[in-house]
PDB file of N, CA and C in Angstrom:
ATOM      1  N   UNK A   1       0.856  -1.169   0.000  1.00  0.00           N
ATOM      2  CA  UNK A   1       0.000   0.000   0.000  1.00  0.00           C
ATOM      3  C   UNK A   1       0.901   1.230   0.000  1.00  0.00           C
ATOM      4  N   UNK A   2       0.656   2.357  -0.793  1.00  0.00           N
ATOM      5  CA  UNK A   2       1.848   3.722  -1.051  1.00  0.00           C
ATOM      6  C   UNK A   2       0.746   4.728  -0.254  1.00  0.00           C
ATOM      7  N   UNK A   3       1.468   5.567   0.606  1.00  0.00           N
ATOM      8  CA  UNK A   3       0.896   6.949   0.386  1.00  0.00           C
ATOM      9  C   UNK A   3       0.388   7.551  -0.636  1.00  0.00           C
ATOM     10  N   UNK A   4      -0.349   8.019  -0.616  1.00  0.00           N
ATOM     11  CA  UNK A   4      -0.928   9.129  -1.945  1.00  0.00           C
ATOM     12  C   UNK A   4       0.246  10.782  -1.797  1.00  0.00           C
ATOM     13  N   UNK A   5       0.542  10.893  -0.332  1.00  0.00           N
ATOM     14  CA  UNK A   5       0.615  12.279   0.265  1.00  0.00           C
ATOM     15  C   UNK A   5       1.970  12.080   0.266  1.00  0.00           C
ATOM     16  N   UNK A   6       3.213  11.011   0.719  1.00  0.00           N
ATOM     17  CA  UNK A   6       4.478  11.133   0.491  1.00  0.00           C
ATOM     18  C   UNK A   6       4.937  10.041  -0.446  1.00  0.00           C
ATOM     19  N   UNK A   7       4.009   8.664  -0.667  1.00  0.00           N
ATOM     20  CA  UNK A   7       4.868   7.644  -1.438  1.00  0.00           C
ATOM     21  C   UNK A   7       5.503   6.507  -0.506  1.00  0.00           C
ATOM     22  N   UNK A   8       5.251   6.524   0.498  1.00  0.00           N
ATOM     23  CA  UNK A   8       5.763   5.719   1.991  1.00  0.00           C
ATOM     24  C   UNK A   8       5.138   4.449   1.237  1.00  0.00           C
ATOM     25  N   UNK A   9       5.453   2.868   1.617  1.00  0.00           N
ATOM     26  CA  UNK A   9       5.273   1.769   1.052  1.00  0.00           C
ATOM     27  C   UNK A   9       4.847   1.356   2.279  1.00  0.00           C
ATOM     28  N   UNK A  10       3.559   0.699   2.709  1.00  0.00           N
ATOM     29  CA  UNK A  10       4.075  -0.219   3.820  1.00  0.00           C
ATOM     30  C   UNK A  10       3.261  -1.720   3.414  1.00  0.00           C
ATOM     31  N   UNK A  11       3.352  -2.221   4.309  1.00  0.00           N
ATOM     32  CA  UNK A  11       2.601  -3.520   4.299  1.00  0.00           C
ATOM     33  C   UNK A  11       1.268  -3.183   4.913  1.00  0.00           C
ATOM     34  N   UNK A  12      -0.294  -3.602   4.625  1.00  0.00           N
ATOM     35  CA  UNK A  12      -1.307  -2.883   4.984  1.00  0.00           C
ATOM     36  C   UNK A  12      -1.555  -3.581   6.803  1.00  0.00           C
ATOM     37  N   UNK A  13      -1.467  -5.005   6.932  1.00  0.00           N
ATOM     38  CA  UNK A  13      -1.266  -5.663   8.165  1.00  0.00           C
ATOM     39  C   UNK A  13      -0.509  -5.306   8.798  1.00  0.00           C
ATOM     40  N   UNK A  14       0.602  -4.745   8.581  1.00  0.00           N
ATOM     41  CA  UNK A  14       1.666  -4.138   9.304  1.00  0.00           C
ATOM     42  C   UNK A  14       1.277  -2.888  10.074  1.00  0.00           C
ATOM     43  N   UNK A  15       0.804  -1.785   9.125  1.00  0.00           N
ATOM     44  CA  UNK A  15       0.571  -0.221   9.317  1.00  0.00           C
ATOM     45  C   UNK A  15      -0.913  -0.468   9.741  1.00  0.00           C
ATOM     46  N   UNK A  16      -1.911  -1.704  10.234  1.00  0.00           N
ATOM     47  CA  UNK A  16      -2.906  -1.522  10.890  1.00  0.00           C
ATOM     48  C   UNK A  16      -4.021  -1.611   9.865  1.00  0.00           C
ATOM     49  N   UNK A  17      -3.961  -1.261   8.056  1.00  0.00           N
ATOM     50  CA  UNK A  17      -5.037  -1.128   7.579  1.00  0.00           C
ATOM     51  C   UNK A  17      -6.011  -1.891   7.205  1.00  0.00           C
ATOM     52  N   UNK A  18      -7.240  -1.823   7.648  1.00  0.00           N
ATOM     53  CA  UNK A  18      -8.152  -2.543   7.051  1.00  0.00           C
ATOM     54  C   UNK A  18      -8.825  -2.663   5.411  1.00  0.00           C
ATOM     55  N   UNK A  19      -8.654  -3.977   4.927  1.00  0.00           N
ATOM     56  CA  UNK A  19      -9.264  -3.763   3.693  1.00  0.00           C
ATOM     57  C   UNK A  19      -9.519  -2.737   2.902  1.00  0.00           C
ATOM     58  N   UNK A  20     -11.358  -2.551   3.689  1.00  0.00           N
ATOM     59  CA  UNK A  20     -12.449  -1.391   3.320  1.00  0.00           C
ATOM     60  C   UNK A  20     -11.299  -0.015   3.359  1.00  0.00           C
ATOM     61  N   UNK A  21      -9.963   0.026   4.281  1.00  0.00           N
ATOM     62  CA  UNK A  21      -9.380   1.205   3.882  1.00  0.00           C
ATOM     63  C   UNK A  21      -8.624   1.552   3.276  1.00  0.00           C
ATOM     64  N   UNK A  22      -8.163   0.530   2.533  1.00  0.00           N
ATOM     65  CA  UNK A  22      -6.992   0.366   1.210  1.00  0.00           C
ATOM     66  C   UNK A  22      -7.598   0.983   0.110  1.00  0.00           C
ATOM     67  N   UNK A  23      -7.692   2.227   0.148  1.00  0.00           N
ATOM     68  CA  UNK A  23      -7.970   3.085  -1.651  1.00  0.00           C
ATOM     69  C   UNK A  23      -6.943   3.730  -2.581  1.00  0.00           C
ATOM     70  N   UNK A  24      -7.508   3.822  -3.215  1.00  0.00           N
ATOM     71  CA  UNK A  24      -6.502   4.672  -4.023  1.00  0.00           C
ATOM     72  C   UNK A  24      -5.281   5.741  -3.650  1.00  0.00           C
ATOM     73  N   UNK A  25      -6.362   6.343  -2.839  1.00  0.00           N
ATOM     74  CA  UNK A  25      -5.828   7.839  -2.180  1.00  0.00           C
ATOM     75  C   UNK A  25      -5.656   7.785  -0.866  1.00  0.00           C
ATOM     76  N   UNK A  26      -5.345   6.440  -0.169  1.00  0.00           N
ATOM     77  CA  UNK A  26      -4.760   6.250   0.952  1.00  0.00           C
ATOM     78  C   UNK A  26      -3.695   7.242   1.597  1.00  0.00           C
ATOM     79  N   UNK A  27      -3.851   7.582   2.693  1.00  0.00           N
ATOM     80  CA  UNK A  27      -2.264   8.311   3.289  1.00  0.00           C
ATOM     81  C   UNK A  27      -2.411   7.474   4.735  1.00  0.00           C
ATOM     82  N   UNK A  28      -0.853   7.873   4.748  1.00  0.00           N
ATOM     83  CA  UNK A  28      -0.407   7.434   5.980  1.00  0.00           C
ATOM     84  C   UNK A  28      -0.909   8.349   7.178  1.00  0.00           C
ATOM     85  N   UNK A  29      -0.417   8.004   8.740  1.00  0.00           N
ATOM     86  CA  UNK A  29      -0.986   8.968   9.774  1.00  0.00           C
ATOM     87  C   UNK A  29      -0.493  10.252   9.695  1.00  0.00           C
ATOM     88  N   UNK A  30       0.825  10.592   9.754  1.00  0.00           N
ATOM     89  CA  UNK A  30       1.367  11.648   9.166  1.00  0.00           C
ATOM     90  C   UNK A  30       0.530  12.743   8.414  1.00  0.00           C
ATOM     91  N   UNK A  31       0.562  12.101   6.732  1.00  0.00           N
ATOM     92  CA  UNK A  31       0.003  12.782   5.807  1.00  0.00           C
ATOM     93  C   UNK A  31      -1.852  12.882   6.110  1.00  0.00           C
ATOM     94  N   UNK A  32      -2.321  12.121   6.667  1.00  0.00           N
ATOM     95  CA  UNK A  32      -3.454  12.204   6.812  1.00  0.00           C
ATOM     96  C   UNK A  32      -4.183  13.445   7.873  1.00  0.00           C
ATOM     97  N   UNK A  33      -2.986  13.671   8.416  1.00  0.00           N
ATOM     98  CA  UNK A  33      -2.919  14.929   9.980  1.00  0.00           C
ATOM     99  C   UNK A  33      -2.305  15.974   8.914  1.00  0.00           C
ATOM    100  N   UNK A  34      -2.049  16.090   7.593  1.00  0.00           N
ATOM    101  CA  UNK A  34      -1.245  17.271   7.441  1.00  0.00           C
ATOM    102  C   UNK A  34       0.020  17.502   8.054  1.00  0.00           C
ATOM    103  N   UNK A  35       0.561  16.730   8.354  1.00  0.00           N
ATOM    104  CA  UNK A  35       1.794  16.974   9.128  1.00  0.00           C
ATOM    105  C   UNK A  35       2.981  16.574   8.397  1.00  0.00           C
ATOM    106  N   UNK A  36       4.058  17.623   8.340  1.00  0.00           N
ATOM    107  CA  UNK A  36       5.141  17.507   7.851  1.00  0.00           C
ATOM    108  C   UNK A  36       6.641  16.363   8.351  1.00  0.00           C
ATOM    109  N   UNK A  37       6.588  15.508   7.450  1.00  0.00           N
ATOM    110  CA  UNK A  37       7.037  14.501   8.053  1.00  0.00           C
ATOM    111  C   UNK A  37       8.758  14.408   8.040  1.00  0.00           C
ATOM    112  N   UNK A  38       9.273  15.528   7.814  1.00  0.00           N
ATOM    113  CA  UNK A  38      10.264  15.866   7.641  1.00  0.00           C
ATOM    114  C   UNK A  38      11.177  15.993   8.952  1.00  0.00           C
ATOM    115  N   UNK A  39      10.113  16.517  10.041  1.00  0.00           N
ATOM    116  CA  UNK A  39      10.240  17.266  11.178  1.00  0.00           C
ATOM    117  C   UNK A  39      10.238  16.344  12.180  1.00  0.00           C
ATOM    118  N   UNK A  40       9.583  14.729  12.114  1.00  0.00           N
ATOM    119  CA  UNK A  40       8.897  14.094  13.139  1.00  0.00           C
ATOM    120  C   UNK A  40       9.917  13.020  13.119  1.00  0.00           C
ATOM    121  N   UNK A  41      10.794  12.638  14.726  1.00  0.00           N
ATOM    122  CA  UNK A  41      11.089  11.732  14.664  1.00  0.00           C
ATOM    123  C   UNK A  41      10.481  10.800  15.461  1.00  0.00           C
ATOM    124  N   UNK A  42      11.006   9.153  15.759  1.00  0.00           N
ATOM    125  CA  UNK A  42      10.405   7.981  16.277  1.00  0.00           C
ATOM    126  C   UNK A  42      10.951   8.837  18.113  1.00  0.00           C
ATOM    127  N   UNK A  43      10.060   8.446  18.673  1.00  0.00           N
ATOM    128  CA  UNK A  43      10.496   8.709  20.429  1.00  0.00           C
ATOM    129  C   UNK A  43      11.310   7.372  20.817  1.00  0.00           C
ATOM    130  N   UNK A  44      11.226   6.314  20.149  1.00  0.00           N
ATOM    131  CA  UNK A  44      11.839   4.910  20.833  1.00  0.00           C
ATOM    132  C   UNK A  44      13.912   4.989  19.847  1.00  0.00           C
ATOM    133  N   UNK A  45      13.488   5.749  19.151  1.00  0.00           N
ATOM    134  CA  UNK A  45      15.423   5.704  18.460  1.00  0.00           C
ATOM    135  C   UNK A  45      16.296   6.672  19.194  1.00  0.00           C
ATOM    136  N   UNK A  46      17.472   5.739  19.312  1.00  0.00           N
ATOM    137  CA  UNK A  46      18.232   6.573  20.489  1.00  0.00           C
ATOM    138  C   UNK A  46      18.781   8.112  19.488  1.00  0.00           C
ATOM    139  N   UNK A  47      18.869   7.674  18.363  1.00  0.00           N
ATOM    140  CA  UNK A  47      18.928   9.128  17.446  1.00  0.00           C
ATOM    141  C   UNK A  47      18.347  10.047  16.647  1.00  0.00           C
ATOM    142  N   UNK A  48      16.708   9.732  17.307  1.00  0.00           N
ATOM    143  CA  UNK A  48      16.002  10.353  16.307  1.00  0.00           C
ATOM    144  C   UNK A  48      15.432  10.060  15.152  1.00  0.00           C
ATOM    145  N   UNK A  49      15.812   8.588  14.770  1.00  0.00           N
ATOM    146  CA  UNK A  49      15.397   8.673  13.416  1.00  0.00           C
ATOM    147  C   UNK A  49      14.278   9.018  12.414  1.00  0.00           C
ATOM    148  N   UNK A  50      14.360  10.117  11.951  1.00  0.00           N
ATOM    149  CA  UNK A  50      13.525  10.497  11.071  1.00  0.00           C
ATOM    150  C   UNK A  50      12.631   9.787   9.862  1.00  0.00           C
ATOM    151  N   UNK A  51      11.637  10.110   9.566  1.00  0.00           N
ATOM    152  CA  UNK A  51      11.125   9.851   8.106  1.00  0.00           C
ATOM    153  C   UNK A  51      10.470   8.249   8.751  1.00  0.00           C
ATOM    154  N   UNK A  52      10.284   7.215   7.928  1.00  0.00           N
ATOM    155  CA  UNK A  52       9.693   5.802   7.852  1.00  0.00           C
ATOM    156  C   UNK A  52       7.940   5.898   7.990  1.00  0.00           C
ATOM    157  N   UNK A  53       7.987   4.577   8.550  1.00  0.00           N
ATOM    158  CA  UNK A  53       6.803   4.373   8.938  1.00  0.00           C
ATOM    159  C   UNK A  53       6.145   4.403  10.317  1.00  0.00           C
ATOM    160  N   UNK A  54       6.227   6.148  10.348  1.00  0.00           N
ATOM    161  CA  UNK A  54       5.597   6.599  11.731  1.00  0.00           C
ATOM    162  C   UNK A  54       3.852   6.491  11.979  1.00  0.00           C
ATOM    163  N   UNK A  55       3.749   5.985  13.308  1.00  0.00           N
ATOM    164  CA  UNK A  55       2.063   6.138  13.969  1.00  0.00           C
ATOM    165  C   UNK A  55       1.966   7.212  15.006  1.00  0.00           C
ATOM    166  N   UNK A  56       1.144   7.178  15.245  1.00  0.00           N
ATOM    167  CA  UNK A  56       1.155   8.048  16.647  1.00  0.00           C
ATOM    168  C   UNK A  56       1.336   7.483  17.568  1.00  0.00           C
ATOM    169  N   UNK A  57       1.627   8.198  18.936  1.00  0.00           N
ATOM    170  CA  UNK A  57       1.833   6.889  20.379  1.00  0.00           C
ATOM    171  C   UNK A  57       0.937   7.532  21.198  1.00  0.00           C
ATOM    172  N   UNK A  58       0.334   7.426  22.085  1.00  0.00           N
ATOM    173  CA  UNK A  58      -0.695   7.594  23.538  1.00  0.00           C
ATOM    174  C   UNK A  58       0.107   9.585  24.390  1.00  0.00           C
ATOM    175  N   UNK A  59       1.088   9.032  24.037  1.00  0.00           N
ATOM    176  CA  UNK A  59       1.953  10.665  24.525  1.00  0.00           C
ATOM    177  C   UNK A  59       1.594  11.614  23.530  1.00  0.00           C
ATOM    178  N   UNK A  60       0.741  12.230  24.215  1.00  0.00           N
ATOM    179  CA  UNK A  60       0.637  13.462  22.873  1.00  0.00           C
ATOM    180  C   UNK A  60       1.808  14.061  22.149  1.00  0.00           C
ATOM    181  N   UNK A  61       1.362  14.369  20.941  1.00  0.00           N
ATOM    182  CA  UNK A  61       2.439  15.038  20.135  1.00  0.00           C
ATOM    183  C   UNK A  61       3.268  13.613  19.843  1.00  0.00           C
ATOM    184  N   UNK A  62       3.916  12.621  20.300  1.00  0.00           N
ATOM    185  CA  UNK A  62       4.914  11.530  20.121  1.00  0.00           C
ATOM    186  C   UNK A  62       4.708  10.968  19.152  1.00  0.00           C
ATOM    187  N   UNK A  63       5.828  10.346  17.896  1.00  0.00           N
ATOM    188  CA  UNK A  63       5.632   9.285  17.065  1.00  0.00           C
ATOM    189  C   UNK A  63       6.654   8.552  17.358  1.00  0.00           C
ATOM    190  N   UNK A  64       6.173   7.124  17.077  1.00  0.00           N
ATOM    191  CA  UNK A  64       7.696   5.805  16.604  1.00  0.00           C
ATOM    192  C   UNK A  64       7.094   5.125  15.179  1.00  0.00           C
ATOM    193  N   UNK A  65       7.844   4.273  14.992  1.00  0.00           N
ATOM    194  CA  UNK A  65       8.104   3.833  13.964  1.00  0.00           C
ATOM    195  C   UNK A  65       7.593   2.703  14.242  1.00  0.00           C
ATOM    196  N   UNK A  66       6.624   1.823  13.401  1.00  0.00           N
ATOM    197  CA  UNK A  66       5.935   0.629  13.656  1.00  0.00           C
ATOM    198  C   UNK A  66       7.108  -0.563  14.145  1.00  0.00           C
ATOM    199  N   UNK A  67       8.097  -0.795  13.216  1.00  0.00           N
ATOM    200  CA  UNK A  67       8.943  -1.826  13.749  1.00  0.00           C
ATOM    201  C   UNK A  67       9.620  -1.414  14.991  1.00  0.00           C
ATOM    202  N   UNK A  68      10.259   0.106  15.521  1.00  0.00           N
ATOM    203  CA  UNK A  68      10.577  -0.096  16.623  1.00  0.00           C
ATOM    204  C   UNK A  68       9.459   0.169  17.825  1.00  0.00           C
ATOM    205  N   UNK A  69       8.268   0.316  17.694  1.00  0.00           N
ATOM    206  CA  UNK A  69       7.384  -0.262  18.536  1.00  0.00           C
ATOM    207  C   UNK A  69       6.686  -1.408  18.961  1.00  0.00           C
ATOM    208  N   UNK A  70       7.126  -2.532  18.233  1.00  0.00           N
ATOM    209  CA  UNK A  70       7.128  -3.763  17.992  1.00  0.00           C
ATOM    210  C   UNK A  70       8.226  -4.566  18.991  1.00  0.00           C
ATOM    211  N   UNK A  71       9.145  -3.898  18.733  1.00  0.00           N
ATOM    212  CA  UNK A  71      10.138  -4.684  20.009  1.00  0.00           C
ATOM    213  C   UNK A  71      10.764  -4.022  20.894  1.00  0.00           C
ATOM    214  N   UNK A  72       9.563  -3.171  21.595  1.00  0.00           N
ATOM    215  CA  UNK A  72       8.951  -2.852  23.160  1.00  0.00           C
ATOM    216  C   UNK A  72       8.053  -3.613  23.214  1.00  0.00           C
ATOM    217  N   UNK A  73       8.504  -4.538  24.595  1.00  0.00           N
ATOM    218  CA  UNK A  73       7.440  -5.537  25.116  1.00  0.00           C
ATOM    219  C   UNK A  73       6.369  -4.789  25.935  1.00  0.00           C
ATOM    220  N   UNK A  74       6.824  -3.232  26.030  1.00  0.00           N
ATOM    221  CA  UNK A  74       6.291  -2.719  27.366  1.00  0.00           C
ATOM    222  C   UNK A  74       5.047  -1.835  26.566  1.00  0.00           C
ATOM    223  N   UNK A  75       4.968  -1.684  25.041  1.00  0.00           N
ATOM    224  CA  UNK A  75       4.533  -0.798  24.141  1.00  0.00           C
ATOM    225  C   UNK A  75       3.098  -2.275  23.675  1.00  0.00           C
ATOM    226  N   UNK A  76       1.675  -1.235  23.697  1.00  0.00           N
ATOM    227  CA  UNK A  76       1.241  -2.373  22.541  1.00  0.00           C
ATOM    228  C   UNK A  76       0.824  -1.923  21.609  1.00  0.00           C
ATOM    229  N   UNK A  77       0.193  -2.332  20.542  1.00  0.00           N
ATOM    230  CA  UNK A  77      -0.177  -1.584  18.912  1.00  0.00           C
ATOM    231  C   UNK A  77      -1.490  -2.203  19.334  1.00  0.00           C
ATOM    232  N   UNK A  78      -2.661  -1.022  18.919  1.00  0.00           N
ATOM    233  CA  UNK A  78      -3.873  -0.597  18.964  1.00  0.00           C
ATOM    234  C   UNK A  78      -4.301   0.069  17.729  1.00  0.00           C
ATOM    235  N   UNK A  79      -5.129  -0.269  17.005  1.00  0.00           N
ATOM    236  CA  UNK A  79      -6.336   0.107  16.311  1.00  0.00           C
ATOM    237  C   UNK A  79      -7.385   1.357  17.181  1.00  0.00           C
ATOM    238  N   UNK A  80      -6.810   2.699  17.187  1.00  0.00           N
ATOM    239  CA  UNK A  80      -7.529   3.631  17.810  1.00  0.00           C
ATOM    240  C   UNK A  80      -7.734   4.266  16.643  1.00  0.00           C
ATOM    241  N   UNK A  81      -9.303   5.041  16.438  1.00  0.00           N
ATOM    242  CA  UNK A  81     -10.085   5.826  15.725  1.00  0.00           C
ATOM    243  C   UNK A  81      -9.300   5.490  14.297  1.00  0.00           C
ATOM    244  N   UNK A  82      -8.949   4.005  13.942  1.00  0.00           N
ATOM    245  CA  UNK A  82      -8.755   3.266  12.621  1.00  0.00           C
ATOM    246  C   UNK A  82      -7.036   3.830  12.157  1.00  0.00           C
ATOM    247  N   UNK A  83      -6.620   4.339  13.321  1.00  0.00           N
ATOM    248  CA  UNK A  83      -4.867   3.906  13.189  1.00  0.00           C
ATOM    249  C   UNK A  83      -3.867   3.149  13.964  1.00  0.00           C
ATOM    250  N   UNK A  84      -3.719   2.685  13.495  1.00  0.00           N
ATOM    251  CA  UNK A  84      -2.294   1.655  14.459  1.00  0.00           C
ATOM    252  C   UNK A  84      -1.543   2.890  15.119  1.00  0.00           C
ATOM    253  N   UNK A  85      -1.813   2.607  16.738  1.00  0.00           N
ATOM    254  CA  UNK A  85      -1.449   3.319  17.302  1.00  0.00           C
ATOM    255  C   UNK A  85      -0.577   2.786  18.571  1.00  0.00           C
ATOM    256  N   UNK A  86       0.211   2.931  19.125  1.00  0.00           N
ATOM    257  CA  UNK A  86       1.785   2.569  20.079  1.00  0.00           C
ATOM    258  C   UNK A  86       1.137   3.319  21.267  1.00  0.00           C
ATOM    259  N   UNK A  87       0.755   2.013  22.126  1.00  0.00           N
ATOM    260  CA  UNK A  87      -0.153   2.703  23.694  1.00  0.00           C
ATOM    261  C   UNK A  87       0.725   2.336  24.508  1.00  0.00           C
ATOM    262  N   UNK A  88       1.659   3.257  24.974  1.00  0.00           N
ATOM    263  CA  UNK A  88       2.643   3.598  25.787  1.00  0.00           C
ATOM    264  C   UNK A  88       1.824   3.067  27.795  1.00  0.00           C
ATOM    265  N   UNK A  89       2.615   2.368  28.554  1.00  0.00           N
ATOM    266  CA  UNK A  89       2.218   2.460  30.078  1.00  0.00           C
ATOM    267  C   UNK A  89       2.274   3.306  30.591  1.00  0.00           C
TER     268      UNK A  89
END
């Protein structure tokens, strides 16, 4: 599945999407908020890493990156208001 809004690739099971939400003009969480993804890094990389395949996390304002929220045992991935979302303890 590509972004419409940057071109991001992901896997649709991966990034949370359901079927019925695989269209044409799909965007990612990012692009779907209008948000410049240039600016946003993962909260779980010890350097910031920029750009990928960011969700939102439970900490306002916070993003990570689906794979490094995946191996936090302490992190879980949630389907909130139809985005894969990183629900921080």
């Amino acid at each position: 599945l590509t972004c419409s809004g940057c071109d991001l690739v992901v896997h649709p099971a991966c990034y949370g999407v359901s079927r019925s939400s695989m269209v044409a003009d799909w965007k990612c969480a990012p692009c779907n908020q209008s948000l410049d993804k240039k600016s946003m890094v993962c909260m779980f990389c010890p350097t910031g890493v920029p750009h990928g395949a960011l969700i939102p996390t439970t900490e306002l304002g916070q993003w990570a990156h689906v794979i490094c929220a995946w191996w936090i045992p302490e992190v879980l991935l949630e389907v909130r208001d139809g985005l894969l979302t990183a629900v921080l303890p």
